[in-house]
C-alpha atoms as a PDB file:
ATOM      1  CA  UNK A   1     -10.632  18.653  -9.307  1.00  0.00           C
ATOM      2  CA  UNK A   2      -6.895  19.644 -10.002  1.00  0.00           C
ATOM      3  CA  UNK A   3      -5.292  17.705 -13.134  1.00  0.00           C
ATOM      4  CA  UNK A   4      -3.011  15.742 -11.449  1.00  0.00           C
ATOM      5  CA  UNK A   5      -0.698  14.530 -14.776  1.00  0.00           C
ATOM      6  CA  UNK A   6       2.348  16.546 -14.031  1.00  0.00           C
ATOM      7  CA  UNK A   7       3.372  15.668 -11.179  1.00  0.00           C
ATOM      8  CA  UNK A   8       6.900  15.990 -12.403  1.00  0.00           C
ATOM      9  CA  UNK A   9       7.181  19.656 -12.343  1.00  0.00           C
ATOM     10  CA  UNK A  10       4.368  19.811  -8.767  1.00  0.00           C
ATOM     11  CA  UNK A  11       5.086  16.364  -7.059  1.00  0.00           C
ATOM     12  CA  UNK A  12       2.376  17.153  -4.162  1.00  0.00           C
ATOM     13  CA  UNK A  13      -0.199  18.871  -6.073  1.00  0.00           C
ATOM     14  CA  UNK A  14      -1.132  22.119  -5.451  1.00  0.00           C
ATOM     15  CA  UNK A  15      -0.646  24.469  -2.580  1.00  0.00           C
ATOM     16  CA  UNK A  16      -3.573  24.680   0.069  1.00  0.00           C
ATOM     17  CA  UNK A  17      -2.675  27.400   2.047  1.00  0.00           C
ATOM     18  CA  UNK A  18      -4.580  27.678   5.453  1.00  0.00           C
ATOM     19  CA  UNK A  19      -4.782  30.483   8.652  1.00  0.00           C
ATOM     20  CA  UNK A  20      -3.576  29.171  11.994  1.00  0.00           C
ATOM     21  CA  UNK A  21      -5.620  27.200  14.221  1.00  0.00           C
ATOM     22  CA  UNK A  22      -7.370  25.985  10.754  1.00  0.00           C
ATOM     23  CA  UNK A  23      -8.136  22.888   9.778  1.00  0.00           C
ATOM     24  CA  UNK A  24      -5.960  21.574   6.626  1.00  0.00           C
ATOM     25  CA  UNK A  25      -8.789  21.486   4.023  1.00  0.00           C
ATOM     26  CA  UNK A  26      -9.203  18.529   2.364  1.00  0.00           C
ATOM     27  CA  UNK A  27      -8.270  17.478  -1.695  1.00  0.00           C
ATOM     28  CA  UNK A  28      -9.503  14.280  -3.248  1.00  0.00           C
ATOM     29  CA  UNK A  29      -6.272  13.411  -5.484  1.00  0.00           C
ATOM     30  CA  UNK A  30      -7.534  11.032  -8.360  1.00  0.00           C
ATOM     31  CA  UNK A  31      -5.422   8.813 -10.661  1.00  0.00           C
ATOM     32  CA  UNK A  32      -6.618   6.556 -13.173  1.00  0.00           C
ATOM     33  CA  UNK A  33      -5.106   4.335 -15.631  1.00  0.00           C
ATOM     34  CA  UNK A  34      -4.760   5.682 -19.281  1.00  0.00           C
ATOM     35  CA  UNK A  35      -8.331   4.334 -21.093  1.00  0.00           C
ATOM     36  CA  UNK A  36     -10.309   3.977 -18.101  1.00  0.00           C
ATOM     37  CA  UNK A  37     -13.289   5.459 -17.599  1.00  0.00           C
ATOM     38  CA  UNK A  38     -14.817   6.710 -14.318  1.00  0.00           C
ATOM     39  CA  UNK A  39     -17.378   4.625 -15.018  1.00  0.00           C
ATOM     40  CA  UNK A  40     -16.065   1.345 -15.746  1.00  0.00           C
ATOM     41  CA  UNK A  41     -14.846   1.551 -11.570  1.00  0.00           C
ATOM     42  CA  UNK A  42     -16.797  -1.778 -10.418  1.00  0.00           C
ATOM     43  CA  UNK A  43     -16.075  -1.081  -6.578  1.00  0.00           C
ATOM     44  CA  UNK A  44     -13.532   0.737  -4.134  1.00  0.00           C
ATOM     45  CA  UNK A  45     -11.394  -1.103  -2.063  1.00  0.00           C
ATOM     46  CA  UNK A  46     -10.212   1.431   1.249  1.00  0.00           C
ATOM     47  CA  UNK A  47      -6.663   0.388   1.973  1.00  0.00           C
ATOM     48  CA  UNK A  48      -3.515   2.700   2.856  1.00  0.00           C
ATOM     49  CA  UNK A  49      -0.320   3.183   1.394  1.00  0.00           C
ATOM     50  CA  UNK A  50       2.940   0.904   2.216  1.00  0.00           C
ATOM     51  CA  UNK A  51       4.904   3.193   0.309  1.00  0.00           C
ATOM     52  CA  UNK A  52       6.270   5.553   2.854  1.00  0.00           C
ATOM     53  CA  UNK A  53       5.365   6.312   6.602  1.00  0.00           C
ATOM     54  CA  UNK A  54       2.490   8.159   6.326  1.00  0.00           C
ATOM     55  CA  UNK A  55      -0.209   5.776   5.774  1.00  0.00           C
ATOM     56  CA  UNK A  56      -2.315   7.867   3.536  1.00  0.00           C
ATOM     57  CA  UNK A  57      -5.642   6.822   2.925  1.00  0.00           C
ATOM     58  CA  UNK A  58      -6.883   6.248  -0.184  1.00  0.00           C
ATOM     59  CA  UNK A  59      -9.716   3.924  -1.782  1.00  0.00           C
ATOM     60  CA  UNK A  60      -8.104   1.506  -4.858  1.00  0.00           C
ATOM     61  CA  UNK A  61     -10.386   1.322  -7.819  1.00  0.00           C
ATOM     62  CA  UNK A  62     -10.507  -1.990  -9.431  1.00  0.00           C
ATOM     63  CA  UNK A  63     -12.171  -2.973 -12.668  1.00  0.00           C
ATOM     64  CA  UNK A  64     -12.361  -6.407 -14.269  1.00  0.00           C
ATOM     65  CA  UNK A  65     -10.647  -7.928 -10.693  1.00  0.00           C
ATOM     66  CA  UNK A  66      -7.495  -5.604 -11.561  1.00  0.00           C
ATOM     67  CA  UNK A  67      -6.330  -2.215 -10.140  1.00  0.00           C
ATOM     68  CA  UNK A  68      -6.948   0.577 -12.142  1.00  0.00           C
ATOM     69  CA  UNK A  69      -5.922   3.332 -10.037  1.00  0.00           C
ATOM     70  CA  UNK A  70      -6.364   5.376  -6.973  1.00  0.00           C
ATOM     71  CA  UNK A  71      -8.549   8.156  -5.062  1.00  0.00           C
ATOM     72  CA  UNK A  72      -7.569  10.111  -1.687  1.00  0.00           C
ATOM     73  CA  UNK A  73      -9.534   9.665   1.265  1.00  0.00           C
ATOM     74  CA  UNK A  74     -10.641  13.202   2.390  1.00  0.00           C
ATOM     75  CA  UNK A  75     -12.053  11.834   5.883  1.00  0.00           C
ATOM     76  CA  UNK A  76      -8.256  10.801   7.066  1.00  0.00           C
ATOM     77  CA  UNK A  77      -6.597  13.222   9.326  1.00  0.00           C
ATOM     78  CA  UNK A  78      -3.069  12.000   7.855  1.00  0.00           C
ATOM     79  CA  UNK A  79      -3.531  13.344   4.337  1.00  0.00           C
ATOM     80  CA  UNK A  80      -6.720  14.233   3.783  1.00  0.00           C
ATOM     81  CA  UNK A  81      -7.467  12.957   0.565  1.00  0.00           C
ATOM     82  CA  UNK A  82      -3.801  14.307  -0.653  1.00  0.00           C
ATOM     83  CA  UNK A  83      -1.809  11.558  -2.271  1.00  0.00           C
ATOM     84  CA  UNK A  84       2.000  11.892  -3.087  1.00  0.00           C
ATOM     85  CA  UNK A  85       3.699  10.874  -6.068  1.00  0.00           C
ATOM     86  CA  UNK A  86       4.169   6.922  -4.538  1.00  0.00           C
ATOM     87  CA  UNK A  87       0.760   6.797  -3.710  1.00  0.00           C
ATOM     88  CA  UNK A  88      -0.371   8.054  -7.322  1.00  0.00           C
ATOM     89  CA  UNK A  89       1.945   6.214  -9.109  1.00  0.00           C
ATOM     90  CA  UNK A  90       3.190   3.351  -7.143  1.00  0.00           C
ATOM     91  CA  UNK A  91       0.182   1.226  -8.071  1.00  0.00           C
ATOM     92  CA  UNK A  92       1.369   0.947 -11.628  1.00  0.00           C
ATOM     93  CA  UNK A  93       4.202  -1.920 -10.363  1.00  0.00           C
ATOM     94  CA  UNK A  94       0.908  -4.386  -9.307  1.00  0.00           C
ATOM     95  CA  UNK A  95       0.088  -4.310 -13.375  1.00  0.00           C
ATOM     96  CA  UNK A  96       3.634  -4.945 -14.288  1.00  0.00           C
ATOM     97  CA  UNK A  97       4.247  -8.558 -16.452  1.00  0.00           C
ATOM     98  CA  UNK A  98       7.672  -8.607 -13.774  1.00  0.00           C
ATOM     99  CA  UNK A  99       5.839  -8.695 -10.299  1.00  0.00           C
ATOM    100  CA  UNK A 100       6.020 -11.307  -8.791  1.00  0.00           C
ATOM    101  CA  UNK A 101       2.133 -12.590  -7.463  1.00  0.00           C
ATOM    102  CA  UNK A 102       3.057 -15.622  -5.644  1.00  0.00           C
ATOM    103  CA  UNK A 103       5.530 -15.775  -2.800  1.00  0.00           C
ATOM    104  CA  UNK A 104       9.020 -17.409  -3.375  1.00  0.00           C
ATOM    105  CA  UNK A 105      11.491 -19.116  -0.953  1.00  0.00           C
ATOM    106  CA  UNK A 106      14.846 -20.550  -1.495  1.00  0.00           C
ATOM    107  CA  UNK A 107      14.478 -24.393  -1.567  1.00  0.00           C
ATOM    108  CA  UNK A 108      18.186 -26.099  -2.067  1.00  0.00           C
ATOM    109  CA  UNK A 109      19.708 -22.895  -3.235  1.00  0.00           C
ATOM    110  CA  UNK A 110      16.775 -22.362  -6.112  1.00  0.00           C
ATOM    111  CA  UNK A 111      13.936 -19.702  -5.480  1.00  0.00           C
ATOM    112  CA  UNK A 112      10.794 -21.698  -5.910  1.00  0.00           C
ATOM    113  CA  UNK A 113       7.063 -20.483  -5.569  1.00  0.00           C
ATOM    114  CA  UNK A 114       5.084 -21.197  -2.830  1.00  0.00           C
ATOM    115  CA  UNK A 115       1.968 -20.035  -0.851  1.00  0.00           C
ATOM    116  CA  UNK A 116       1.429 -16.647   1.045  1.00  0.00           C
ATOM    117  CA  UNK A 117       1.124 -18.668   4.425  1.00  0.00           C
ATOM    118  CA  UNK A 118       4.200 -20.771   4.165  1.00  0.00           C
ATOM    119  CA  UNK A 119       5.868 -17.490   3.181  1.00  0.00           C
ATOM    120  CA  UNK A 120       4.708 -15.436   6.163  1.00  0.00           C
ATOM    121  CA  UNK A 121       5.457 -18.428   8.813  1.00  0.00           C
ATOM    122  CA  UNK A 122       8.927 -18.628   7.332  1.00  0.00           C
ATOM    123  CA  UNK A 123       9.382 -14.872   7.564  1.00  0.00           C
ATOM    124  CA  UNK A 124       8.334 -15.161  10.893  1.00  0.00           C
ATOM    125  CA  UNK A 125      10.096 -18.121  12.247  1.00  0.00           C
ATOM    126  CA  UNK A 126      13.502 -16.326  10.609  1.00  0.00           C
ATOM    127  CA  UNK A 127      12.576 -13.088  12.387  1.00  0.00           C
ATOM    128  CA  UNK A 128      11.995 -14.637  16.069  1.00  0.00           C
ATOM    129  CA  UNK A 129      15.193 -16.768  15.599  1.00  0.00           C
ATOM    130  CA  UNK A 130      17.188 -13.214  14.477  1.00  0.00           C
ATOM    131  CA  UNK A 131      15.432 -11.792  18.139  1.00  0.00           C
ATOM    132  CA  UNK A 132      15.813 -14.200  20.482  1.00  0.00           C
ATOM    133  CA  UNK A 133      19.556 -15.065  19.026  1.00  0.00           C
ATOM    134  CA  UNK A 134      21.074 -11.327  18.261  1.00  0.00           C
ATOM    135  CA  UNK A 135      17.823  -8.834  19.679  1.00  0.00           C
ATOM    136  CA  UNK A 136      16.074  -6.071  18.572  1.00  0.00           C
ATOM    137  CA  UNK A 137      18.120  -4.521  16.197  1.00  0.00           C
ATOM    138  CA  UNK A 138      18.666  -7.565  14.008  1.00  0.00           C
ATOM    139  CA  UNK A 139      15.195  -7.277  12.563  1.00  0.00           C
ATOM    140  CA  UNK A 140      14.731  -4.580  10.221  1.00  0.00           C
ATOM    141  CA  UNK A 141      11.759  -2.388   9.943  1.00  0.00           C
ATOM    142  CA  UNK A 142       9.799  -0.764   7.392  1.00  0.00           C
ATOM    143  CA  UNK A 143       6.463   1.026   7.446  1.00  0.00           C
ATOM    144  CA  UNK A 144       4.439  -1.940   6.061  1.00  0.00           C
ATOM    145  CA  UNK A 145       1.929  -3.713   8.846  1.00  0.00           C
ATOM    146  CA  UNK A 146       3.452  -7.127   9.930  1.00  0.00           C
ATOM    147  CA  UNK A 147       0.695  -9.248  10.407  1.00  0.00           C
ATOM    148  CA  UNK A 148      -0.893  -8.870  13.671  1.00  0.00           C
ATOM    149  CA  UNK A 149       0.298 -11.084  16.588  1.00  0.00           C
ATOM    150  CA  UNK A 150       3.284 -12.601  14.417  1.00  0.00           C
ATOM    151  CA  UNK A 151       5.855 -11.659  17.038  1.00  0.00           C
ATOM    152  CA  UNK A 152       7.822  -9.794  13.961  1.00  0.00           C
ATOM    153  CA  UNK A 153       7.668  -6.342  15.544  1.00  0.00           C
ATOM    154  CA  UNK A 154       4.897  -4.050  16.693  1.00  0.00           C
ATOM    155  CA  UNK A 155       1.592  -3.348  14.023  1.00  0.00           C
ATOM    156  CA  UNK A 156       2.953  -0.189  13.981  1.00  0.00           C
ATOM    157  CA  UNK A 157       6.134  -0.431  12.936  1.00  0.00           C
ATOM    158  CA  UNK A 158       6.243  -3.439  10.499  1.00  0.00           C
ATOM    159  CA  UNK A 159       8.803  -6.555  10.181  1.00  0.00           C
ATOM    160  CA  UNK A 160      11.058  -7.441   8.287  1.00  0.00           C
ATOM    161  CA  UNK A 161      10.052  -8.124   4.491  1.00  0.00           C
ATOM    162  CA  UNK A 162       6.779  -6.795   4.829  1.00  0.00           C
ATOM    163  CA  UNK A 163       6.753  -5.025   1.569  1.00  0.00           C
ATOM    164  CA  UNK A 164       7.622  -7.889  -0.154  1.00  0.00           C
ATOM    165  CA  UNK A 165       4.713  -9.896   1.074  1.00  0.00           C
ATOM    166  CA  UNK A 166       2.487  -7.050  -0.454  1.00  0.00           C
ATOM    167  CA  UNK A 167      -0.943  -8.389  -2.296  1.00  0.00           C
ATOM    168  CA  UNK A 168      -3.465  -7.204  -4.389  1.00  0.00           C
ATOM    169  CA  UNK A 169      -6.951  -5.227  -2.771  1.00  0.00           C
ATOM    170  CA  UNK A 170      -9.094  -8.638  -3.398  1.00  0.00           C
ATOM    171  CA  UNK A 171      -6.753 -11.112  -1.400  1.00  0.00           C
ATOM    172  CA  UNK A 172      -7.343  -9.199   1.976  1.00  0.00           C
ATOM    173  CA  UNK A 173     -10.452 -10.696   3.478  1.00  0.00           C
ATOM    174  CA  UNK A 174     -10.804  -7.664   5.835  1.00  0.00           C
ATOM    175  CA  UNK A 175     -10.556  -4.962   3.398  1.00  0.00           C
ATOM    176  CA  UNK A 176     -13.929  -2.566   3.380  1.00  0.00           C
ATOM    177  CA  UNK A 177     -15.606  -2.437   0.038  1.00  0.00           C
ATOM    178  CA  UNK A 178     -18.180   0.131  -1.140  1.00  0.00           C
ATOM    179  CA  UNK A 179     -19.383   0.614  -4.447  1.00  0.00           C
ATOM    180  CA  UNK A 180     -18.083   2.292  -7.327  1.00  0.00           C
ATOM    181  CA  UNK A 181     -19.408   6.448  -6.918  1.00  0.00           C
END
C-alpha cells in the first residue's frame, strides 16, 4: 500500500495509468489517526463522503465509539477505493473540541441546543416555506443527502444545510457494519 502522508506535494495519490477500454484499477487509500494501531479498529462503518460531489466510498474505522480514520472502498465504481485529500483528512474536524455534536437553533435571537429531529423539521419547514413562497432557486443545494421524503430537494442533490446536520458513523441506524479486517 502507497504511504499516503504527503499528500501535500501528491494530493490524489499516485498515478494509475490504464490502456483504453480498461477498467480503472482499483487502490485502497488508508488513513489512520497518529497512535492507532490497525489493530485496535473495533468495526467499519461503510458510509460516503459529504465532502464534495463524488460520493466516494469509503468504510470509517472507529475505535473506543470514536472515528479514527478512513479506508477506500475498492468495490465502488466512483473511486474505487481512491480517496482525495477531503476524504483523508476531512474526518479530523468530527475529533475537534470546536464541533458542534448537538444541533442548534436560534430561540429569541440566542442559538440554543436542541435535538437532531427538531433541527431537521425546522430545516425543512424553512425550506418548503422558501419553495412554495419564492421557488426552486431559493433553496440552496449541496452534495449532502437531504433526508429522504423531506420535500427539501431530490436525494440526489441535497437541501439546504445538509452539511451542517452531519453526524457521527454510530447515530445512523441504517449504516452497514462489518468487522474490523
Amino acid at each position: 500500500m502507497e504511504d499516503v502522508t504527503d499528500r501535500i506535494a501528491r494530493p490524489w495519490g499516485a498515478r494509475a495509468p490504464y490502456g483504453r477500454h480498461e477498467t480503472w484499477p482499483a487502490r485502497v487509500d488508508t488513513f489512520l489517526a497518529e497512535g492507532v494501531d490497525p489493530g485496535a479498529v473495533q468495526r467499519r462503518v461503510q458510509s460516503a463522503s459529504v465532502l464534495h460531489s463524488d460520493g466516494d466510498a469509503m468504510d470509517i474505522a472507529v475505535a473506543d465509539g470514536r472515528m479514527v480514520g478512513v479506508r477506500g472502498r475498492d468495490v465502488d465504481r466512483v473511486n474505487r477505493g481512491r480517496l482525495g485529500p477531503k476524504d483523508l483528512f476531512g474526518r479530523q474536524a468530527n475529533g475537534s473540541r470546536d464541533r458542534l455534536t448537538r444541533p442548534l437553533v436560534r430561540r429569541d435571537g440566542r442559538l440554543v441546543e436542541t435535538d437532531w429531529d427538531t433541527a431537521m423539521e425546522l430545516v425543512t419547514a424553512r425550506s418548503r416555506s422558501l419553495l412554495d413562497e419564492r421557488g426552486p432557486a431559493s433553496a440552496p443545494t449541496t452534495t449532502a443527502s437531504a433526508p429522504a421524503g423531506a420535500g427539501v430537494a431530490p436525494p440526489t442533490t441535497g437541501g439546504p444545510a445538509a452539511h451542517t446536520t452531519q453526524r457521527e458513523p454510530t447515530e445512523f441506524p441504517h449504516a452497514h457494519e462489518e468487522g474490523a479486517r
